[in-house]
PDB file of N, CA and C in Angstrom:
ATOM      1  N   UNK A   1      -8.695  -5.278  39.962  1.00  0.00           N
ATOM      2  CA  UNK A   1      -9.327  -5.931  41.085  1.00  0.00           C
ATOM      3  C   UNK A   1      -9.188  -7.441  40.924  1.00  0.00           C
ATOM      4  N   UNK A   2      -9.230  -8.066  42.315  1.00  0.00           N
ATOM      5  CA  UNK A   2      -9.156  -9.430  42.166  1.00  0.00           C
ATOM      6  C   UNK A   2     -10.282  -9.746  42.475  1.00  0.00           C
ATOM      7  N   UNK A   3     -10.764 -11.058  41.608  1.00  0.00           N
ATOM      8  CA  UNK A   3     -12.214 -11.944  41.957  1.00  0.00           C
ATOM      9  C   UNK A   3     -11.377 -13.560  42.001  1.00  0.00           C
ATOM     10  N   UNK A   4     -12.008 -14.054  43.064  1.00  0.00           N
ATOM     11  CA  UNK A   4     -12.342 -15.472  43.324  1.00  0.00           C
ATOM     12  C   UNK A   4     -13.071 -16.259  42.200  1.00  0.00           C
ATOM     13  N   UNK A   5     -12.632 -16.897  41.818  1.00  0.00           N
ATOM     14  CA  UNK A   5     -13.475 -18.062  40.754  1.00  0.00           C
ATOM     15  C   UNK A   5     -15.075 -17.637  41.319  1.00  0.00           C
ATOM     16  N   UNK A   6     -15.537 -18.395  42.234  1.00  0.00           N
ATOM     17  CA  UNK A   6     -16.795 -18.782  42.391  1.00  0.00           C
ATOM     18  C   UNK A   6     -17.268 -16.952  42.269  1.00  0.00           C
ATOM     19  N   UNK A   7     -16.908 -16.068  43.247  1.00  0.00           N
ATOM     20  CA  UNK A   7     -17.324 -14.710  42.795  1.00  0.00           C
ATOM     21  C   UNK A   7     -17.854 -14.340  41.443  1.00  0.00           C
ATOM     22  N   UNK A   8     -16.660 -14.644  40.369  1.00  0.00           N
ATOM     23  CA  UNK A   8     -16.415 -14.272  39.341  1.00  0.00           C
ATOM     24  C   UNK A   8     -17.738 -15.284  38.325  1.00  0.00           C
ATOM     25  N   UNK A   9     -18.046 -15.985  38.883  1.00  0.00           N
ATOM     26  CA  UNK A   9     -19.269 -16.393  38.318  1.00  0.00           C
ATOM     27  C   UNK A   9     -20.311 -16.177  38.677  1.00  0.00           C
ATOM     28  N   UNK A  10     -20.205 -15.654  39.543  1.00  0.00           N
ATOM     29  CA  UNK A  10     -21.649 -15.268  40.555  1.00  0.00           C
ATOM     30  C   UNK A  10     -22.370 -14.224  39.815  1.00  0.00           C
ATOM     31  N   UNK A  11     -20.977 -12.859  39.582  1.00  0.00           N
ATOM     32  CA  UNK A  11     -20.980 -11.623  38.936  1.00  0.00           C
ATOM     33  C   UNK A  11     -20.860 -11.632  38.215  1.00  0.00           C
ATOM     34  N   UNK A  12     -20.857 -12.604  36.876  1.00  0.00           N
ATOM     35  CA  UNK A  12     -20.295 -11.984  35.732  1.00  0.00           C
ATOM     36  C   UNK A  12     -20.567 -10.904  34.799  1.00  0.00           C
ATOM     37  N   UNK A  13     -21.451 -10.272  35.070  1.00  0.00           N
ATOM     38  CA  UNK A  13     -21.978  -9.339  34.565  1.00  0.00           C
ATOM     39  C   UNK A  13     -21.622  -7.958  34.838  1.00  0.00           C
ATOM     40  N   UNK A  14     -20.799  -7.968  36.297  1.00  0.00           N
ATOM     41  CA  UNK A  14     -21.019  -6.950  37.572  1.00  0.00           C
ATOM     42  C   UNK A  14     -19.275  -7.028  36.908  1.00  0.00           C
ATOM     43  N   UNK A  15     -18.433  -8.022  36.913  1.00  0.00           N
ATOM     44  CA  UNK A  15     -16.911  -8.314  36.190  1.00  0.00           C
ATOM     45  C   UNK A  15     -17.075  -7.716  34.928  1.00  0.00           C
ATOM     46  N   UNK A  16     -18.118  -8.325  34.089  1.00  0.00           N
ATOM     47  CA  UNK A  16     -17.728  -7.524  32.763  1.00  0.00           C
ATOM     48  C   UNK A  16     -17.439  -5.923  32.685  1.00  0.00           C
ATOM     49  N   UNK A  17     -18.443  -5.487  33.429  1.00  0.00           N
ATOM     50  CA  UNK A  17     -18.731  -4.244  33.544  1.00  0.00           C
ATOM     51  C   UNK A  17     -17.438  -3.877  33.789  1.00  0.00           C
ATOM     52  N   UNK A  18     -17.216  -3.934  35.420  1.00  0.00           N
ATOM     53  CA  UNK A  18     -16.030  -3.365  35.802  1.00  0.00           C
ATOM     54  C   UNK A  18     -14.738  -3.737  35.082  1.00  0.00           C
ATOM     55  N   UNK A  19     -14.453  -4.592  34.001  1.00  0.00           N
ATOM     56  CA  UNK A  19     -13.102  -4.831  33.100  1.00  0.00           C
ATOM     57  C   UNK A  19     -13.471  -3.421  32.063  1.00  0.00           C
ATOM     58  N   UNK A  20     -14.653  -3.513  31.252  1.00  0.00           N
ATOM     59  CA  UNK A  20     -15.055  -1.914  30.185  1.00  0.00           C
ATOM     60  C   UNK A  20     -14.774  -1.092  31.215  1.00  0.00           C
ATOM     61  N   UNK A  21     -15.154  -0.735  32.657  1.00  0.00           N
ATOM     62  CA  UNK A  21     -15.247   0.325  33.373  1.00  0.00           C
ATOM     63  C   UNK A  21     -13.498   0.882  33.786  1.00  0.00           C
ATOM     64  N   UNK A  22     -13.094  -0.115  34.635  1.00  0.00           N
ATOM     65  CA  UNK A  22     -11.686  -0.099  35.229  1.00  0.00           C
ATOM     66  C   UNK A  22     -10.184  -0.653  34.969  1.00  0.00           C
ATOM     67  N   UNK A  23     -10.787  -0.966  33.885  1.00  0.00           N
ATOM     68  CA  UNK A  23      -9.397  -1.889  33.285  1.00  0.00           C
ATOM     69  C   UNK A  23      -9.882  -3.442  33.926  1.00  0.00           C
ATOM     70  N   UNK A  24      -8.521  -4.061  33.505  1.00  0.00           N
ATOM     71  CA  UNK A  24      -8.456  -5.377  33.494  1.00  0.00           C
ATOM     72  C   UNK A  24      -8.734  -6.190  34.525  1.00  0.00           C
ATOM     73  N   UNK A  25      -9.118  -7.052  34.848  1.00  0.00           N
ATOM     74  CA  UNK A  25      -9.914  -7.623  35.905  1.00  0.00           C
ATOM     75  C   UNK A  25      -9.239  -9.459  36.304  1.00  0.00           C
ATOM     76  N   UNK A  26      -8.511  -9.414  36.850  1.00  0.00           N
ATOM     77  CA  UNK A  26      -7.988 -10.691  37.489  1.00  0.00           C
ATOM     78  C   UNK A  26      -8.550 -12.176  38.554  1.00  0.00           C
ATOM     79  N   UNK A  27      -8.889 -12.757  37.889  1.00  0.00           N
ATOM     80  CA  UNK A  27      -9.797 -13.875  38.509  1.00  0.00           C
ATOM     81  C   UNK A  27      -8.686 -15.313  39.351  1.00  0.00           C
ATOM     82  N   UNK A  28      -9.176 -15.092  40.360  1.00  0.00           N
ATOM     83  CA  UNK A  28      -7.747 -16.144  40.935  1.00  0.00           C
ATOM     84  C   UNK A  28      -8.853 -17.786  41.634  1.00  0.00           C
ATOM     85  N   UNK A  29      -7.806 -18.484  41.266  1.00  0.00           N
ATOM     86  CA  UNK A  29      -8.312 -19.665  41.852  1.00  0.00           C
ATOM     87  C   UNK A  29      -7.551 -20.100  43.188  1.00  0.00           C
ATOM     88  N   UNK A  30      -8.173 -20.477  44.135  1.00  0.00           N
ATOM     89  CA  UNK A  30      -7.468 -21.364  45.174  1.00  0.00           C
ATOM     90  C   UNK A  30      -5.992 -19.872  45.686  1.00  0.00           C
ATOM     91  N   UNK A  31      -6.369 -18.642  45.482  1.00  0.00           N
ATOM     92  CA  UNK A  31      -5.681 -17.443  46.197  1.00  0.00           C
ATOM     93  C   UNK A  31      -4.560 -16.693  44.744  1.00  0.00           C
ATOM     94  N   UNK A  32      -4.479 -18.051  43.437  1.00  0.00           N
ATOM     95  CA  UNK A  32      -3.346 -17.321  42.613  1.00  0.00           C
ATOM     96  C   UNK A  32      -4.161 -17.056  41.526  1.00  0.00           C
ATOM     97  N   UNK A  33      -3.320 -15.943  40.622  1.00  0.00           N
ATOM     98  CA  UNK A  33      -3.720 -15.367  39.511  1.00  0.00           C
ATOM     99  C   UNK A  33      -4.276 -16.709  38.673  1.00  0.00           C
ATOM    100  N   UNK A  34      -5.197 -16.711  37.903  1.00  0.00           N
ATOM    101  CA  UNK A  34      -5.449 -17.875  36.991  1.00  0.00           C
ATOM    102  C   UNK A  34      -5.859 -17.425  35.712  1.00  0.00           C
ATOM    103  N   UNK A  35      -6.816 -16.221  35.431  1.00  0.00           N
ATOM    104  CA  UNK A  35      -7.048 -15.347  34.278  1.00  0.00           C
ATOM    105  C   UNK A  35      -7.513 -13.913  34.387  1.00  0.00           C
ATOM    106  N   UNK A  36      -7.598 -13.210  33.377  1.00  0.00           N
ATOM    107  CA  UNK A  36      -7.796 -11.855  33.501  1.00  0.00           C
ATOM    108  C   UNK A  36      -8.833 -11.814  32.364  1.00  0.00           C
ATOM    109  N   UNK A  37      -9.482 -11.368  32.620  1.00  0.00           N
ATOM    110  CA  UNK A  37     -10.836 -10.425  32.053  1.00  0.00           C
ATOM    111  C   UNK A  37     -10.230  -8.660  31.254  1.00  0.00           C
ATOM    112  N   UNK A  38     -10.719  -8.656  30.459  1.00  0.00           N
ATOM    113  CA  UNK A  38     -10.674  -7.831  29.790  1.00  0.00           C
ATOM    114  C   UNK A  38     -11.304  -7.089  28.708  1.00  0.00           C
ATOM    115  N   UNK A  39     -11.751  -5.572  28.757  1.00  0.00           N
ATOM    116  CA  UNK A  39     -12.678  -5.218  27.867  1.00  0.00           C
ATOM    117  C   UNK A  39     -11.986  -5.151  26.112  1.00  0.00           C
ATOM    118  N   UNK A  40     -12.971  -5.190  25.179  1.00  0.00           N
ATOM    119  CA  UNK A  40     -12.458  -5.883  23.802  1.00  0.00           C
ATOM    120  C   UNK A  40     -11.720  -4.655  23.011  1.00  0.00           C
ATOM    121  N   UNK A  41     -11.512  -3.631  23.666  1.00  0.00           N
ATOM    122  CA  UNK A  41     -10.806  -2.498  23.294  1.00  0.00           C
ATOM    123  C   UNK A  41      -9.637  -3.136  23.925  1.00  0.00           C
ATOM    124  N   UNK A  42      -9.422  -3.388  24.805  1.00  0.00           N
ATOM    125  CA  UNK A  42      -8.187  -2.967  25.733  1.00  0.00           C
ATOM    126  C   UNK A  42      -7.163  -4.559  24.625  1.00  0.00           C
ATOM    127  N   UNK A  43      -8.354  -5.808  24.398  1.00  0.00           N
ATOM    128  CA  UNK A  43      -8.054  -6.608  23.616  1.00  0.00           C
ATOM    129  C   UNK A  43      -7.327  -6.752  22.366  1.00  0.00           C
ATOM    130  N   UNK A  44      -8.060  -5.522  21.984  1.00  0.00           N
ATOM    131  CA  UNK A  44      -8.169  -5.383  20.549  1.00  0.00           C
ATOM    132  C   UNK A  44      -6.299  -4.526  20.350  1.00  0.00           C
ATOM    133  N   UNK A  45      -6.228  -3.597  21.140  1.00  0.00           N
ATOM    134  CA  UNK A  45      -5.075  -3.145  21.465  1.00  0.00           C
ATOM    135  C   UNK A  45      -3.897  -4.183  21.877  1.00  0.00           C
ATOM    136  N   UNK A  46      -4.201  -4.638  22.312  1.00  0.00           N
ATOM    137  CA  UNK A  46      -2.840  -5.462  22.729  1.00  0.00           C
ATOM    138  C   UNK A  46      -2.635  -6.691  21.422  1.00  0.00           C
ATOM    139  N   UNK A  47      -3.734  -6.896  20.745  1.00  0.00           N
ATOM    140  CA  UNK A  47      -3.972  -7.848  19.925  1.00  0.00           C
ATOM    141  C   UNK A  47      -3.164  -7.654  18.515  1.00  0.00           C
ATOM    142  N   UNK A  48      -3.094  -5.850  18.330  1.00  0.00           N
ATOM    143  CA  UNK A  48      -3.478  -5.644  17.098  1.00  0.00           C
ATOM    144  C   UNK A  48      -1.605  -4.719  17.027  1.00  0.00           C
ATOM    145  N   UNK A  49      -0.970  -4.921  18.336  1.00  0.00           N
ATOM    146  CA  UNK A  49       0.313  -4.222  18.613  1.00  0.00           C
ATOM    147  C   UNK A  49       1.497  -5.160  18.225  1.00  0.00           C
ATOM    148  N   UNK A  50       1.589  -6.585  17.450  1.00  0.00           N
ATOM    149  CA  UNK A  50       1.671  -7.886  17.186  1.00  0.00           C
ATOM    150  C   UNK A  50       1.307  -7.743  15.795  1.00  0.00           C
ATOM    151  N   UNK A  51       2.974  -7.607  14.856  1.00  0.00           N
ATOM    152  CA  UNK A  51       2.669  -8.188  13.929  1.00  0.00           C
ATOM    153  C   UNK A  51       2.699  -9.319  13.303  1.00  0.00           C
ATOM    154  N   UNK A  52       2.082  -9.624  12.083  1.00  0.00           N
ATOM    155  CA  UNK A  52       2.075 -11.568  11.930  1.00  0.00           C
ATOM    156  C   UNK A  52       3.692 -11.589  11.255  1.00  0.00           C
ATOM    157  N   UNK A  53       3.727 -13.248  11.566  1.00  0.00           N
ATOM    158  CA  UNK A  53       5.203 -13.375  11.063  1.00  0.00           C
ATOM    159  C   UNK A  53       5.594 -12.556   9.775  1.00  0.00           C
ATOM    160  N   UNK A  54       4.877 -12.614   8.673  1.00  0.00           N
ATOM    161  CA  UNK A  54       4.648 -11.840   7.219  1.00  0.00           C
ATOM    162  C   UNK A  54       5.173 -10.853   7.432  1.00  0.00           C
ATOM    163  N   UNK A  55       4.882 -10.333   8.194  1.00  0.00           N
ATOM    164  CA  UNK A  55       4.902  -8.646   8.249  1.00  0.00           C
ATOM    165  C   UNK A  55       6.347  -8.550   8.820  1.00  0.00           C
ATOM    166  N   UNK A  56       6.567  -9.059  10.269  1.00  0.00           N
ATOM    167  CA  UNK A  56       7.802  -8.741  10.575  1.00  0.00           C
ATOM    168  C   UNK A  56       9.076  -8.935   9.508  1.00  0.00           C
ATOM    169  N   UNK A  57       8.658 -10.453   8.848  1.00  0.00           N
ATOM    170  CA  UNK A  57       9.662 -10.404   8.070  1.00  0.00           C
ATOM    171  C   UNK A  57      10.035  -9.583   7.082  1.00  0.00           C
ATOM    172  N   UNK A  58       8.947  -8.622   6.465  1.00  0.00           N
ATOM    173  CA  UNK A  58       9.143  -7.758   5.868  1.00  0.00           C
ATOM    174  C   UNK A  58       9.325  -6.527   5.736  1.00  0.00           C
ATOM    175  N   UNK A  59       9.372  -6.486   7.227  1.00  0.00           N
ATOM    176  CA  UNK A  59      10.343  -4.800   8.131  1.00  0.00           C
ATOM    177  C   UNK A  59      11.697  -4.848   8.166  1.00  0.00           C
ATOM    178  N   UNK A  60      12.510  -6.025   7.623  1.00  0.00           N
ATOM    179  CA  UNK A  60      13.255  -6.070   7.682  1.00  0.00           C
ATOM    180  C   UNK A  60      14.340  -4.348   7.195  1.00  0.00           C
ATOM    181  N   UNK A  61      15.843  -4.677   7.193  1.00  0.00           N
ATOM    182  CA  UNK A  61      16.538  -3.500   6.848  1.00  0.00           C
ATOM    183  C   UNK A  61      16.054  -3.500   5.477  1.00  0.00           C
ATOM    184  N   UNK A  62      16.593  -2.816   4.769  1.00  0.00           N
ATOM    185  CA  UNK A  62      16.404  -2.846   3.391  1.00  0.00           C
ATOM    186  C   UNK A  62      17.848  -2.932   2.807  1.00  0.00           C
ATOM    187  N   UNK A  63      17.590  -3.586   1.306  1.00  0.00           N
ATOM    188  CA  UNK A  63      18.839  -3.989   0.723  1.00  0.00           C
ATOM    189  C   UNK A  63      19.168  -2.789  -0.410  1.00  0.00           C
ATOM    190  N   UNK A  64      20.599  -2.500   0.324  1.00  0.00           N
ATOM    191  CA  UNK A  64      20.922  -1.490  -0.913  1.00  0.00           C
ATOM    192  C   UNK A  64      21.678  -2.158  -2.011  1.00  0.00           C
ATOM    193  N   UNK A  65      21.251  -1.325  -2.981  1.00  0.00           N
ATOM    194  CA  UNK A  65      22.019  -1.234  -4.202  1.00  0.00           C
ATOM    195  C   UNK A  65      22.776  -2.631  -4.804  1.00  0.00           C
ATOM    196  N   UNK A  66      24.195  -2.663  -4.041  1.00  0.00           N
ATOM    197  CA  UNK A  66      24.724  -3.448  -3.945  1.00  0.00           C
ATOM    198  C   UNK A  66      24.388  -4.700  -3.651  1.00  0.00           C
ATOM    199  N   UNK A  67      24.068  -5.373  -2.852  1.00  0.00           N
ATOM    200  CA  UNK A  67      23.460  -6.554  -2.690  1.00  0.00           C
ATOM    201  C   UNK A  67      22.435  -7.033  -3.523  1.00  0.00           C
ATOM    202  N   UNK A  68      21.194  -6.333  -3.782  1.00  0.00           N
ATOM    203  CA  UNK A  68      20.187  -6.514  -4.621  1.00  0.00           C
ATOM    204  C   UNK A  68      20.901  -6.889  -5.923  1.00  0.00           C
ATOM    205  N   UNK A  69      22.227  -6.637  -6.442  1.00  0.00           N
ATOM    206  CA  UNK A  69      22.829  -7.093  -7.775  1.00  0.00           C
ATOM    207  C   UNK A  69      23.358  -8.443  -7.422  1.00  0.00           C
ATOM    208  N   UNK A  70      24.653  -8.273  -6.219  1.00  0.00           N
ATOM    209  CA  UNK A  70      24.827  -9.599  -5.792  1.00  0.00           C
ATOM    210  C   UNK A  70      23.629 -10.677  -5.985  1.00  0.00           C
ATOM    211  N   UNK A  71      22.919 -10.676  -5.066  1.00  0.00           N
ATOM    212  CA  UNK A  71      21.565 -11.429  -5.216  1.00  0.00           C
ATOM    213  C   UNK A  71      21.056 -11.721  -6.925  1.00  0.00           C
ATOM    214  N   UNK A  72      20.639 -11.135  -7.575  1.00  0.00           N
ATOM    215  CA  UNK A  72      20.520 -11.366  -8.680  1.00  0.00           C
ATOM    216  C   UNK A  72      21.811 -11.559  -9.678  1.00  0.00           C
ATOM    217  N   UNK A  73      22.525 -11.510  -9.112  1.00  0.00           N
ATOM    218  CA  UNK A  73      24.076 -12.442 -10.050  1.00  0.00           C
ATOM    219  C   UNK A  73      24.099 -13.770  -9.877  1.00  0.00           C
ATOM    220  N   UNK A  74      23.608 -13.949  -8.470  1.00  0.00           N
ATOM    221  CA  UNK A  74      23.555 -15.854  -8.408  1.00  0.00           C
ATOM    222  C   UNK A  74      22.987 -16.300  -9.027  1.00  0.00           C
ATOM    223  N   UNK A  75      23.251 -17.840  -9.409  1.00  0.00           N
ATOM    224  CA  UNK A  75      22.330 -18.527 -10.420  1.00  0.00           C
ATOM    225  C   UNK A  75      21.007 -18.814  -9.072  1.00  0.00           C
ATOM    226  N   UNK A  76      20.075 -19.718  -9.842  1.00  0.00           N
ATOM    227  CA  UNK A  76      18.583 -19.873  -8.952  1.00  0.00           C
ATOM    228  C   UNK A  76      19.383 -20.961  -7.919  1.00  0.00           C
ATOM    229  N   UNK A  77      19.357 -21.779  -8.776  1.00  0.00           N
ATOM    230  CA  UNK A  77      19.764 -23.011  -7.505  1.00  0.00           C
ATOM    231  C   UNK A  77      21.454 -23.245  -7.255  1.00  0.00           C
ATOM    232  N   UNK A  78      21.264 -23.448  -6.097  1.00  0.00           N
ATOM    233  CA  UNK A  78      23.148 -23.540  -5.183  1.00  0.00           C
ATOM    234  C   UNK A  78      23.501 -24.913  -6.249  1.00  0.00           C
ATOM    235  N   UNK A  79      24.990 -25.278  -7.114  1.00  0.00           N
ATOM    236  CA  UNK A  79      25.132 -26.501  -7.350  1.00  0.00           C
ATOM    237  C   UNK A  79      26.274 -27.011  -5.992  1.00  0.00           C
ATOM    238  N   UNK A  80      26.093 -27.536  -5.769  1.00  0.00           N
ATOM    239  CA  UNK A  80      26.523 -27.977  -4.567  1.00  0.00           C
ATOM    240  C   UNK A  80      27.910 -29.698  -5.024  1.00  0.00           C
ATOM    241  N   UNK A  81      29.055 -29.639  -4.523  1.00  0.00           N
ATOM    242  CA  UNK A  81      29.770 -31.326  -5.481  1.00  0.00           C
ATOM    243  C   UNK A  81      28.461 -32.015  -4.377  1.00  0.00           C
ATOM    244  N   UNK A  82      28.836 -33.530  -5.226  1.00  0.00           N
ATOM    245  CA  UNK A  82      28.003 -34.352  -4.236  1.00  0.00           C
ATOM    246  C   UNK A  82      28.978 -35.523  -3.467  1.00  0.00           C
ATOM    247  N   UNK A  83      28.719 -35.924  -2.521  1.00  0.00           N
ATOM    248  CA  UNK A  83      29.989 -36.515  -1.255  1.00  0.00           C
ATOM    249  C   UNK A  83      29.275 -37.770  -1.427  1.00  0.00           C
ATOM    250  N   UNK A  84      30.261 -38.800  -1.178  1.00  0.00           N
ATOM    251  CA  UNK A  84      29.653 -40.146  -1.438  1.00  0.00           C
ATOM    252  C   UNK A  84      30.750 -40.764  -0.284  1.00  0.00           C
TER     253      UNK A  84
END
C-alpha cells in the first residue's frame, strides 16, 4: 500500500501494523516513492541474505593440491629489480 507522508504520520501506528500485517508498506512524498516501511522479520531477512565482505571472500573456489604448493614455494616477499 501507498501512504502520503503527512498520512503516514498521522497513522503510524495503523502503518506499522499493516507493514507486520501485509508486507511492506511504501510512503511517497509529493506523489513518488520516498521510503518503505517494513516489519523486522521481513528486515531481518533481507538483512541477513548479505554476506559481509569476510565471508564472501572466503566462499571463494577452493585451491587444489597443486596451487596450494605453488603458493607455498614462493618466497614471502616479491624481490622486485629497482628502476631508477
Amino acid at each position: 500500500m501507498n501512504w502520503d507522508l503527512r498520512d503516514a504520520r498521522n497513522n503510524l501506528s495503523k502503518l506499522v501494523r499493516q507493514a507486520r500485517e501485509q508486507g511492506p508498506q511504501t510512503i511517497t512524498l509529493r506523489g513518488k516513492p520516498a521510503a518503505v516501511v517494513l516489519a523486522l522479520e521481513d528486515h531481518d531477512r533481507l538483512d541477513g541474505a548479505k554476506p559481509s565482505l569476510a565471508e564472501y571472500l572466503l566462499t571463494g573456489p577452493a585451491w587444489d593440491d597443486d596451487f596450494v604448493e605453488e603458493v607455498n614455494r614462493r618466497p614471502e616477499t616479491m624481490i622486485r629489480p629497482v628502476e631508477f
